[in-house]
C-alpha atoms as a PDB file:
ATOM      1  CA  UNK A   1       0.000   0.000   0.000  1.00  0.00           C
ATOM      2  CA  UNK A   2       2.497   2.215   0.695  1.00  0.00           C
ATOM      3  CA  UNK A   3       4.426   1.877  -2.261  1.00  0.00           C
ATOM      4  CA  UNK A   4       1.376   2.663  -4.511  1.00  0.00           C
ATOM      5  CA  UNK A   5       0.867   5.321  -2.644  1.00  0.00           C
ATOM      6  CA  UNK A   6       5.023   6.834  -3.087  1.00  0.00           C
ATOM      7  CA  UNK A   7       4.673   5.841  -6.287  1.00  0.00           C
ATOM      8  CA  UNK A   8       1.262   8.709  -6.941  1.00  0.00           C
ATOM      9  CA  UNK A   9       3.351  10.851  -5.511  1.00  0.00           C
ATOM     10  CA  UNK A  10       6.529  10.974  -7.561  1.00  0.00           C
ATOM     11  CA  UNK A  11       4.106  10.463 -10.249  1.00  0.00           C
ATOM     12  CA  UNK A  12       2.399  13.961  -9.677  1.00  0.00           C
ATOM     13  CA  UNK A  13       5.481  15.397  -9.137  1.00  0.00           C
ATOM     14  CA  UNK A  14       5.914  16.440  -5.395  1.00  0.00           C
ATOM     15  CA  UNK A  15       9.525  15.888  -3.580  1.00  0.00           C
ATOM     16  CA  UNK A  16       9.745  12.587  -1.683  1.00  0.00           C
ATOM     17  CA  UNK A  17      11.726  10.830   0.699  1.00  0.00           C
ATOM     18  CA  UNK A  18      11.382   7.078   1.646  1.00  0.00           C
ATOM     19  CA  UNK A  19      11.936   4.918   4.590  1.00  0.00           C
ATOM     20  CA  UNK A  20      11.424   1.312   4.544  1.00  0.00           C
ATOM     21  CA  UNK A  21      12.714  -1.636   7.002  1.00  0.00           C
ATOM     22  CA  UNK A  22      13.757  -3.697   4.226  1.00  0.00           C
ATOM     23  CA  UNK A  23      16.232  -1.384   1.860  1.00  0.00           C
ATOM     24  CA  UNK A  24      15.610  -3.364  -0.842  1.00  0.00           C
ATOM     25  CA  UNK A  25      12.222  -2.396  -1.367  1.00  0.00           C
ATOM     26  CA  UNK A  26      13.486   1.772  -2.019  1.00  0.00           C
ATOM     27  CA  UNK A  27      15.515   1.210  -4.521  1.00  0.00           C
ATOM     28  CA  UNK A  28      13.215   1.595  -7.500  1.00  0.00           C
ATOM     29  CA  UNK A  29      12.292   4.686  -5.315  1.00  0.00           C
ATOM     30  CA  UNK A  30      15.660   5.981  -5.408  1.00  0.00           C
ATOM     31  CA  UNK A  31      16.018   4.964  -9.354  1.00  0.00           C
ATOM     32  CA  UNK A  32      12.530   7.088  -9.535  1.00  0.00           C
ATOM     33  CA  UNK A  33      13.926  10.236  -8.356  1.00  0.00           C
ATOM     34  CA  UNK A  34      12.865  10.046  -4.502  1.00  0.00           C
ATOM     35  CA  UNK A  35      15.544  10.125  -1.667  1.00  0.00           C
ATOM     36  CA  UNK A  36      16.124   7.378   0.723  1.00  0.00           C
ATOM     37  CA  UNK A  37      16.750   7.770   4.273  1.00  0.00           C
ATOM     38  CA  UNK A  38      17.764   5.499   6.778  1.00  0.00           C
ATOM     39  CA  UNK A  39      15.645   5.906   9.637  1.00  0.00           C
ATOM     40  CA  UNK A  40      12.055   7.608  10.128  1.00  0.00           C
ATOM     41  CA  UNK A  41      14.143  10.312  11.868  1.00  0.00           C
ATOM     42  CA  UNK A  42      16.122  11.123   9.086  1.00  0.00           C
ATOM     43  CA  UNK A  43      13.172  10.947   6.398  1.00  0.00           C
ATOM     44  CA  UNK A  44      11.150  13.023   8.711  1.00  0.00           C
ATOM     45  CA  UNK A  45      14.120  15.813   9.611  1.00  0.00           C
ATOM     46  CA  UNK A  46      13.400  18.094   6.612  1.00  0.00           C
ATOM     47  CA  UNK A  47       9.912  17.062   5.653  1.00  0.00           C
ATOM     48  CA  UNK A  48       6.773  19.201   5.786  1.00  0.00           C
ATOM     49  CA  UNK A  49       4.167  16.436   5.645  1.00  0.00           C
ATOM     50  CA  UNK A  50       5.586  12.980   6.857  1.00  0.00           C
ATOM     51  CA  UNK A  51       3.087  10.037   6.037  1.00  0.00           C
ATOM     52  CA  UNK A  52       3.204   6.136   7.987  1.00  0.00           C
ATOM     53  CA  UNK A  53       1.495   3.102   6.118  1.00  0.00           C
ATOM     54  CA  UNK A  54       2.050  -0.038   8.317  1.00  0.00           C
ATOM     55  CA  UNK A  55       0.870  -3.030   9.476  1.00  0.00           C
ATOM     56  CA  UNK A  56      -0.339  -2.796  12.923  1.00  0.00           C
ATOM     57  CA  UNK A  57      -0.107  -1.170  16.604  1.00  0.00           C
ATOM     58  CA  UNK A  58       3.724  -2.274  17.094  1.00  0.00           C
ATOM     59  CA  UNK A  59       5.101  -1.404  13.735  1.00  0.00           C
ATOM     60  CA  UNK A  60       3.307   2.145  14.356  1.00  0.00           C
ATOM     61  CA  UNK A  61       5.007   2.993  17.276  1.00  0.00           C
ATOM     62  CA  UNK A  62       8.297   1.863  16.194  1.00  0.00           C
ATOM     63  CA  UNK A  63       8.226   4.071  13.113  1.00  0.00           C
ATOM     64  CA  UNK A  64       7.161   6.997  15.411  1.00  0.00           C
ATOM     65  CA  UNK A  65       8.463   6.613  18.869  1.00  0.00           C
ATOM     66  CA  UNK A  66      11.971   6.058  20.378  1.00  0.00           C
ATOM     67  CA  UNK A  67      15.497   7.947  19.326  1.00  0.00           C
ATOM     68  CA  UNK A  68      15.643   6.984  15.445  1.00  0.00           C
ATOM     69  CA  UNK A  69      11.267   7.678  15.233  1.00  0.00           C
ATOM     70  CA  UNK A  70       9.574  10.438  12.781  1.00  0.00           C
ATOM     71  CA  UNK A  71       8.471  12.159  16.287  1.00  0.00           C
ATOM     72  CA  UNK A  72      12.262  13.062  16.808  1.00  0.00           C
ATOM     73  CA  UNK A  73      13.292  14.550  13.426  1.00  0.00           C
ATOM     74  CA  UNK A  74       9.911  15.766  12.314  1.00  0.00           C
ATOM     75  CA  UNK A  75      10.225  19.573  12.314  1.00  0.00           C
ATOM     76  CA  UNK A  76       8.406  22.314  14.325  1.00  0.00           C
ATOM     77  CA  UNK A  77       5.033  22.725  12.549  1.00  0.00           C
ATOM     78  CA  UNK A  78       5.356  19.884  10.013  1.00  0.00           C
ATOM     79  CA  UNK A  79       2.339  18.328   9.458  1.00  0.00           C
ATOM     80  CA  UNK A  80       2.093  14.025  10.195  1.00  0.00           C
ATOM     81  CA  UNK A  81       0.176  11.826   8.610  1.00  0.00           C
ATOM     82  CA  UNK A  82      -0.996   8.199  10.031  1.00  0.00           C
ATOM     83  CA  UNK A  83      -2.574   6.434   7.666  1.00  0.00           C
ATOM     84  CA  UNK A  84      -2.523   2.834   8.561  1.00  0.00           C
ATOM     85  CA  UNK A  85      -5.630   0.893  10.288  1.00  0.00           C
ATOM     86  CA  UNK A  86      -4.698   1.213  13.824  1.00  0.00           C
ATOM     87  CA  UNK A  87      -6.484   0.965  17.291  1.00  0.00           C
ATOM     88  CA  UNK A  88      -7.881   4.549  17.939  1.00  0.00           C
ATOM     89  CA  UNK A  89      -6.434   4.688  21.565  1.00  0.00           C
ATOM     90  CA  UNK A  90      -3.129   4.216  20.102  1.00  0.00           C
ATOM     91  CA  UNK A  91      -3.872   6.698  17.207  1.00  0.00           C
ATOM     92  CA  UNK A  92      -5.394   9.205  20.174  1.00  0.00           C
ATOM     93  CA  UNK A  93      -2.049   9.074  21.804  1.00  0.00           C
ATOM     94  CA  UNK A  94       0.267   9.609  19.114  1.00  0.00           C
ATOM     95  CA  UNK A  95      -1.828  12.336  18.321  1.00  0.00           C
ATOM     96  CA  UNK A  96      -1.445  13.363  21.961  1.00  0.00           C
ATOM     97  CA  UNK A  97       2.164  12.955  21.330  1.00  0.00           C
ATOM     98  CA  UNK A  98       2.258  15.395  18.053  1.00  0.00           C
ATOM     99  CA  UNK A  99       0.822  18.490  19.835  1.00  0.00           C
ATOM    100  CA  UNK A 100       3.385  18.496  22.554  1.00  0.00           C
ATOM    101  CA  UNK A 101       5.573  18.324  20.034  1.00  0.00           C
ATOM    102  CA  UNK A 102       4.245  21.546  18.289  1.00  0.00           C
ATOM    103  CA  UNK A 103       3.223  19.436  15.221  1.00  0.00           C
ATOM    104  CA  UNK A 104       0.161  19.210  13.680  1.00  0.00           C
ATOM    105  CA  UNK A 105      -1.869  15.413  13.051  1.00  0.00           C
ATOM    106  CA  UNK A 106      -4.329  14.344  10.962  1.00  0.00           C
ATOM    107  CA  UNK A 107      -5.358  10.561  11.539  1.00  0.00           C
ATOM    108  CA  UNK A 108      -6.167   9.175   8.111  1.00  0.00           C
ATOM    109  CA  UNK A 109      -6.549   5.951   7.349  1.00  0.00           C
ATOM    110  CA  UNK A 110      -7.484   4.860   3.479  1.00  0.00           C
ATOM    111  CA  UNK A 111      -9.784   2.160   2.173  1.00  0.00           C
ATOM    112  CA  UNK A 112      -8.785   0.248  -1.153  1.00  0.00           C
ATOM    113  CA  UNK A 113      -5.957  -2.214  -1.915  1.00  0.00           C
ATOM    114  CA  UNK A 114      -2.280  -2.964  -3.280  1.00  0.00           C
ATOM    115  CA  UNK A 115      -4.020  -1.815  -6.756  1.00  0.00           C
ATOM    116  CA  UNK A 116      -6.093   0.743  -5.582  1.00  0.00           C
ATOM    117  CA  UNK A 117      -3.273   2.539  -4.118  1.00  0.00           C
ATOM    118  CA  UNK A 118      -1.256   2.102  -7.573  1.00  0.00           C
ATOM    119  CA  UNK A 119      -4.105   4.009  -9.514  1.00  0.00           C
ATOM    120  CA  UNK A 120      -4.619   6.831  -7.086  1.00  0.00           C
ATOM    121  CA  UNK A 121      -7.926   5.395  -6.292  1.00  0.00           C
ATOM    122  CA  UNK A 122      -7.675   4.781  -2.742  1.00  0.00           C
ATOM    123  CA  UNK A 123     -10.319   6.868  -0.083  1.00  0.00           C
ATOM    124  CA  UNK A 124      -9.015   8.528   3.349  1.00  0.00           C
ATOM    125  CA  UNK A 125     -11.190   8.747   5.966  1.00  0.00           C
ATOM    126  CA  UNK A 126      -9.973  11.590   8.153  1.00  0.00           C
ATOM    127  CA  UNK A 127      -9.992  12.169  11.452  1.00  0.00           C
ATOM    128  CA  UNK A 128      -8.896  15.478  13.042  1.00  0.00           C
ATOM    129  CA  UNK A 129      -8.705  19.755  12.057  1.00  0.00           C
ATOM    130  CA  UNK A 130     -10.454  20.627   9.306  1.00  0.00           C
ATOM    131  CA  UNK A 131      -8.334  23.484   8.199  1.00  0.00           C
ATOM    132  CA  UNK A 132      -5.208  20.863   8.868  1.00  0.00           C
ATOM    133  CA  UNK A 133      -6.834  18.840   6.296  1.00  0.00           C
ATOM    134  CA  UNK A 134      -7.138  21.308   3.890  1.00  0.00           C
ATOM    135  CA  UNK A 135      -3.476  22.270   3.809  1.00  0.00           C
ATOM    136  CA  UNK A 136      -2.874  18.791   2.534  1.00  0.00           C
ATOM    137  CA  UNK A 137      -5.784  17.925   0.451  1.00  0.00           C
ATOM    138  CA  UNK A 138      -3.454  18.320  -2.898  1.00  0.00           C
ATOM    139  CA  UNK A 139      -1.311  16.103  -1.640  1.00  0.00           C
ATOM    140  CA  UNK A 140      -4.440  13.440  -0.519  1.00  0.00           C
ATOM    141  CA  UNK A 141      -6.135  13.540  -3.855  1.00  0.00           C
ATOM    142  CA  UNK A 142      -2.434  12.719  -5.439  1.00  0.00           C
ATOM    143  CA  UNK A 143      -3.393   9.179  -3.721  1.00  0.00           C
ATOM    144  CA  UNK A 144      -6.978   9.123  -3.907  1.00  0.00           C
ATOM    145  CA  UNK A 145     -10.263   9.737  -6.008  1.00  0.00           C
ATOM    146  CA  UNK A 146     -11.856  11.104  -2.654  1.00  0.00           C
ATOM    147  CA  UNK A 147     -10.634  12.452   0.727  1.00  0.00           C
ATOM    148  CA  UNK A 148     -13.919  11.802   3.105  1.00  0.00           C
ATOM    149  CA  UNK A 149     -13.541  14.090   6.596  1.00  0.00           C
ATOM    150  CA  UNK A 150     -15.349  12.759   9.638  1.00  0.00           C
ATOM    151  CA  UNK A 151     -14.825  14.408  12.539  1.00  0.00           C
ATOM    152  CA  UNK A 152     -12.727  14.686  15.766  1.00  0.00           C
ATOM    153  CA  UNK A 153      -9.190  12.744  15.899  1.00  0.00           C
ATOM    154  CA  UNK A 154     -10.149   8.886  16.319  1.00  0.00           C
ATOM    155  CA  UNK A 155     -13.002   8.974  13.561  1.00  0.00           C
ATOM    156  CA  UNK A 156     -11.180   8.050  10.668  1.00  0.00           C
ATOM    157  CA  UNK A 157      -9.715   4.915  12.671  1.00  0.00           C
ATOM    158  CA  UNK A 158     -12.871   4.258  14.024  1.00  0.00           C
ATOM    159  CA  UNK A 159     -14.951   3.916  10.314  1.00  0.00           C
ATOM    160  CA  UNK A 160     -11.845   2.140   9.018  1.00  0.00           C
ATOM    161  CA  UNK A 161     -12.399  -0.434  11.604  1.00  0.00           C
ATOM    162  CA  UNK A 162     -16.013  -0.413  11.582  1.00  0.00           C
ATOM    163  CA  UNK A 163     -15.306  -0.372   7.365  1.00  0.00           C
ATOM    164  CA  UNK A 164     -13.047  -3.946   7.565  1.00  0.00           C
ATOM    165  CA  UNK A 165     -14.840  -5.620  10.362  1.00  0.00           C
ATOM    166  CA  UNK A 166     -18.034  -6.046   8.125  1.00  0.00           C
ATOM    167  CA  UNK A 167     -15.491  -6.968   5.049  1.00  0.00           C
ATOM    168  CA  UNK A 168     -14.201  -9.599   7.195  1.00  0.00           C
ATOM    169  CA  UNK A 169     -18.231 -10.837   8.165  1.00  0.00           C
ATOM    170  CA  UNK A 170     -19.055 -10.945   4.609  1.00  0.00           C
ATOM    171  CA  UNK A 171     -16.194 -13.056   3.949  1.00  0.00           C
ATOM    172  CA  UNK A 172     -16.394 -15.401   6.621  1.00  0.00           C
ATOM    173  CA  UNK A 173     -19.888 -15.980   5.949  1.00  0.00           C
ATOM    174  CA  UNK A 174     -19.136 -16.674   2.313  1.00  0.00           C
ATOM    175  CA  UNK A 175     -16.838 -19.146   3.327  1.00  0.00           C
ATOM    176  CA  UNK A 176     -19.769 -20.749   5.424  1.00  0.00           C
ATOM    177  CA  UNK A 177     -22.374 -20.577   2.734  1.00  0.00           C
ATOM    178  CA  UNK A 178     -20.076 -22.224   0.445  1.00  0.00           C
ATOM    179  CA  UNK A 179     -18.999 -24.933   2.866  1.00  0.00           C
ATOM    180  CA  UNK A 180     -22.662 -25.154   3.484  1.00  0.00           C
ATOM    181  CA  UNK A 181     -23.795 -25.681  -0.871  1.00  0.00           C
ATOM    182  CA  UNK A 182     -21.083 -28.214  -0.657  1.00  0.00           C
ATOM    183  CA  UNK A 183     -21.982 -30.248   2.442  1.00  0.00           C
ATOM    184  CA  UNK A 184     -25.371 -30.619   0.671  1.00  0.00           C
ATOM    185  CA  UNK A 185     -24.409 -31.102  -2.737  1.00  0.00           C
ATOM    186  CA  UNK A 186     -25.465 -28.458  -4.642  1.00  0.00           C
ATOM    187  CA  UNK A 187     -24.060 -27.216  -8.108  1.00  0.00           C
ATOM    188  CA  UNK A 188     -20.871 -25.036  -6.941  1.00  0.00           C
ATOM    189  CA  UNK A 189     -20.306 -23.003  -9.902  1.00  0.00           C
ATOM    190  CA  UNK A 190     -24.337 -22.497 -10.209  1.00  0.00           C
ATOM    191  CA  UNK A 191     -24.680 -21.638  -6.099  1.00  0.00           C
ATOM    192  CA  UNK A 192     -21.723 -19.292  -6.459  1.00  0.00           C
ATOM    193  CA  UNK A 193     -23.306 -17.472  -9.839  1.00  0.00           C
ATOM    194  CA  UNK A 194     -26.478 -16.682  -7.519  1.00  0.00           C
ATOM    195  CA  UNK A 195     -24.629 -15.815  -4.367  1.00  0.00           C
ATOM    196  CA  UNK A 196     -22.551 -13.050  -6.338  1.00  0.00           C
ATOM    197  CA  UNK A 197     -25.085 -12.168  -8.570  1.00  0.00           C
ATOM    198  CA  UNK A 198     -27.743 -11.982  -5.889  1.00  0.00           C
ATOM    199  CA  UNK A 199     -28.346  -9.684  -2.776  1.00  0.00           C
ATOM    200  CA  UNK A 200     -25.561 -11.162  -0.996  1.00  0.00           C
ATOM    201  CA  UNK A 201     -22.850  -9.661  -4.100  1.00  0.00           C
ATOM    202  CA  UNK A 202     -21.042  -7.329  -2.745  1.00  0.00           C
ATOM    203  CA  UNK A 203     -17.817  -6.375  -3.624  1.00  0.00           C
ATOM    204  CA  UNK A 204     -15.910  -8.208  -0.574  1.00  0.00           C
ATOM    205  CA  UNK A 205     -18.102 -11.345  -2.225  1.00  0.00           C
ATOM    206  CA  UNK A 206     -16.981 -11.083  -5.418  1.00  0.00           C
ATOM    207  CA  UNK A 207     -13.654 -10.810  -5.118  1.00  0.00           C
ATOM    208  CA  UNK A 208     -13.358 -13.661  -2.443  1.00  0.00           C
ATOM    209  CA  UNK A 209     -15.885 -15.380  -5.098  1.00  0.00           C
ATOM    210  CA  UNK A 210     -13.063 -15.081  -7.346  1.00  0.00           C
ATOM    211  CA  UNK A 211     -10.453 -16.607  -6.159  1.00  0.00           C
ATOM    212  CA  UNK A 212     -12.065 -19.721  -5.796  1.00  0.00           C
ATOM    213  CA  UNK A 213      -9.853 -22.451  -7.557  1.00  0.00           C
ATOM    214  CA  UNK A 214      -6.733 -20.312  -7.522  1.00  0.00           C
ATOM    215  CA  UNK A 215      -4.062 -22.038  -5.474  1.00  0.00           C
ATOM    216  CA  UNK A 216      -2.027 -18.429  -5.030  1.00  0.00           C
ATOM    217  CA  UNK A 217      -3.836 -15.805  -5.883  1.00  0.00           C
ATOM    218  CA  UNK A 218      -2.385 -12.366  -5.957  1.00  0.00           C
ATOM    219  CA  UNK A 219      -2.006 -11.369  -2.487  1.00  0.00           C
ATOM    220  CA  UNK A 220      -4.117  -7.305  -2.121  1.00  0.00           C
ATOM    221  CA  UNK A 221      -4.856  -7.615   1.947  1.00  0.00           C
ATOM    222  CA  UNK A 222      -3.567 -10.472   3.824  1.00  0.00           C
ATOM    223  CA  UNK A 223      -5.313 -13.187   6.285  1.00  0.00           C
ATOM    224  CA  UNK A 224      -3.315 -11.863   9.127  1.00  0.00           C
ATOM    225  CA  UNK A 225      -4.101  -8.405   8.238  1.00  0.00           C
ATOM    226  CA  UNK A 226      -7.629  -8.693   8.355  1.00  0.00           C
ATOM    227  CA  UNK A 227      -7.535 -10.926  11.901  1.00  0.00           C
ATOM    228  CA  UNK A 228      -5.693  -8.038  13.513  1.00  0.00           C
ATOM    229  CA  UNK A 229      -8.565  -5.742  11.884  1.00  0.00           C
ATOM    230  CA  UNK A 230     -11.534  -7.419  13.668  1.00  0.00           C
ATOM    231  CA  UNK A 231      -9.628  -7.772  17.001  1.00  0.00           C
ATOM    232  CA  UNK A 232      -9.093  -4.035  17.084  1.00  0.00           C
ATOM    233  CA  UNK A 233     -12.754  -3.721  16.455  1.00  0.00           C
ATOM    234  CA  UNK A 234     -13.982  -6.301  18.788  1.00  0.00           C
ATOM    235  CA  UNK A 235     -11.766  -4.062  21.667  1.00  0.00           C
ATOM    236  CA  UNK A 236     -13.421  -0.770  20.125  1.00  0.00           C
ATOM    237  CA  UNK A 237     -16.596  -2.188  20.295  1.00  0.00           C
ATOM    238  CA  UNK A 238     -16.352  -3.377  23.486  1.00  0.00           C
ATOM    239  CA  UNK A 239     -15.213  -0.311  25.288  1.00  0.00           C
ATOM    240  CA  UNK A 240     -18.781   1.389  23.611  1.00  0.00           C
ATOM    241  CA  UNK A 241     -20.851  -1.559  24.950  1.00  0.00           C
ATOM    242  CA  UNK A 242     -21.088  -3.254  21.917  1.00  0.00           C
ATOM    243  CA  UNK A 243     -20.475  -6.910  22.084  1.00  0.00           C
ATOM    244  CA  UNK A 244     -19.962  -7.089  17.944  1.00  0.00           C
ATOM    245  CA  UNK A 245     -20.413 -10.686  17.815  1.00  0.00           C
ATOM    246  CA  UNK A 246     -20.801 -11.601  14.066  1.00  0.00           C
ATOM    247  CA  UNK A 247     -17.380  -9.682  14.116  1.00  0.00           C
ATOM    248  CA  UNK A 248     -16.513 -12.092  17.140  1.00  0.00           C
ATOM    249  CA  UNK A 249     -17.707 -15.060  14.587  1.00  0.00           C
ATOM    250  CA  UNK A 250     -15.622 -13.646  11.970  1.00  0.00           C
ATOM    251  CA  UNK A 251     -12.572 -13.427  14.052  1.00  0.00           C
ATOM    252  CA  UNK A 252     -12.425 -17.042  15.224  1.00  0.00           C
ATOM    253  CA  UNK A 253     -12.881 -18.571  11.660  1.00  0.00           C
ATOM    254  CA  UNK A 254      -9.898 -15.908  10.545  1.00  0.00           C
ATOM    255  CA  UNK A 255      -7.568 -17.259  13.096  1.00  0.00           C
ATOM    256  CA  UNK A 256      -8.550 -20.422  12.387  1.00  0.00           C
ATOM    257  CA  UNK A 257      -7.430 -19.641   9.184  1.00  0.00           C
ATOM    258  CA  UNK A 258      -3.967 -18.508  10.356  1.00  0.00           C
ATOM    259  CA  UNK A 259      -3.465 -21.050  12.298  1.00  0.00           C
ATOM    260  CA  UNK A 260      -3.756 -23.498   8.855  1.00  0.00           C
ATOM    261  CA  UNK A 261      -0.561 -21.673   7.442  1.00  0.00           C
ATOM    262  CA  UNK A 262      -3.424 -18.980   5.532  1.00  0.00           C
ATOM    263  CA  UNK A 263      -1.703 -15.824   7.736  1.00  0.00           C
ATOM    264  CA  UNK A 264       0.061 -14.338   4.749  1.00  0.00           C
ATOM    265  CA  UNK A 265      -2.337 -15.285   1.796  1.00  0.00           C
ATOM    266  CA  UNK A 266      -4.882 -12.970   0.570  1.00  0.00           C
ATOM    267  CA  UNK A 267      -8.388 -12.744   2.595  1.00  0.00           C
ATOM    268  CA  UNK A 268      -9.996 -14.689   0.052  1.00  0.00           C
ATOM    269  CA  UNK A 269      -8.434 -17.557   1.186  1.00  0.00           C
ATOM    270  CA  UNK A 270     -10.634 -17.858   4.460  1.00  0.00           C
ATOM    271  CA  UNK A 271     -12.666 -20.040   1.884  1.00  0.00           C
ATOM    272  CA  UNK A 272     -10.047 -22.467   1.992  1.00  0.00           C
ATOM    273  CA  UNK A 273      -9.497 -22.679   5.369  1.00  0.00           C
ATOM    274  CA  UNK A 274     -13.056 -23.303   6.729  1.00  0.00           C
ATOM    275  CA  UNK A 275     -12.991 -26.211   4.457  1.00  0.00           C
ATOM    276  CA  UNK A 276     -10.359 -27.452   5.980  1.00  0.00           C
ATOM    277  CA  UNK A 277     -11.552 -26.641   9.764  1.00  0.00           C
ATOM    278  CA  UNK A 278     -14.597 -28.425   9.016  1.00  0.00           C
ATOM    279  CA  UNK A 279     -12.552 -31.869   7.997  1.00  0.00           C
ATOM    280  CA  UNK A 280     -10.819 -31.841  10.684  1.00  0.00           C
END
């Protein structure tokens, strides 16, 4: 994701410096023009907007926190951007964080995948000042075909979690119905034409509905990925007094699923799993 996303922005032209853990994966970066630093601190030191896309919690606070993070080479008034799916307490106190550092924070994660974030056609969901927002929205719409704003600081993390958990229901369900067609012997190819072209077709069902039959599909959002997703919003939910449990459903067939070696295919593969959870 955040590749696609570097990738807009050399693309439309702004100046851009890259960090990655691996090095390996800047150096089409640095044959593109963009420069490569070698910590978050030094990509952040002469930055005005400095922008995270990681995996989770952990790998958040490691890019920002500590003596080599963004936090301690991001300049005076600079203007940080989180945009990976993260627990809103954590986002709240990095945000926390920002302002007694003097800089300014916008929490915005994006919805879309690996190819969505290659065409510019991902969607932020934004979370914090208004006018903050605005200063950036050129750069935003580099990345995106819309930049959505939707409230205080914690909203955007909040709809992105609310956003994945009911991706993640729709596909474990799917993976139920279809166990279900084949435990009573209907027509596969004919139940799956009528799931995806019926009511139940949404998007998330069609593209898990798609990668039925293919060993390795091409990997867009990951098993693990979406595990840690519901878990954040089970923990979200349950601090509102919202027990969430098709979400709780959801989870447990997920980890099944990553517990069955599935962790680091794409979603779709939760199919594949329940079959195999059921035969055992």
């Amino acid at each position: 994701m955040g590749a696609g996303m570097a990738k807009r922005l050399l693309s439309s032209h702004f100046p851009l410096t890259v960090y990655n853990r691996n090095p390996e994966k800047t150096l089409l970066f640095a044959q593109s023009g963009a420069i490569v630093a070698n910590s978050p601190k030094d990509a952040a030191q002469h930055a005005d907007v400095v922008i995270s896309m990681v995996s989770d919690d952990v790998a958040s606070r490691d890019v920002w926190l500590g003596e080599t993070g963004a936090l301690a080479g991001a300049k005076r008034g600079s203007i940080l951007i989180e945009s990976s799916t993260l627990s809103v307490g954590w986002v709240k106190e990095l945000a926390g964080l920002a302002e007694q550092a003097e800089l300014r924070f916008l929490d915005a994660p994006v919805t879309g995948t690996r190819p969505h974030a290659s065409a510019g056609e991902l969607t932020f969901l934004v979370g914090g000042s208004l006018k903050v927002l605005e200063s950036v929205r050129p750069l935003l719409s580099a990345m995106s075909r819309e930049v959505i704003h939707l409230g205080p600081m914690g909203s955007g993390a909040m709809m992105k979690l609310i956003n994945n958990f009911i991706c993640g229901v729709q596909a474990a369900s799917f993976a139920e119905g279809l166990a279900m067609v084949d435990a009573v012997g209907l027509e596969r190819d004919k139940a799956v034409r009528i799931l995806t072209e019926g009511a139940p077709g949404s998007g998330v069902v069609k593209r898990v509905a798609a990668q039925l039959g293919v060993e390795d599909g091409e990997l867009n959002f990951s098993v693990r990925l979406m595990t840690k997703d519901l878990s954040y919003a089970i923990t979200e939910g349950s601090g509102k007094g919202l027990g969430l449990r098709t979400a709780k459903s959801a989870l447990e067939i997920f980890k099944q699923a990553v517990e069955t070696g599935l962790g680091d295919k794409d979603f779709s593969s939760v199919t594949k799993a329940f079959r195999k959870i059921q035969r055992s």
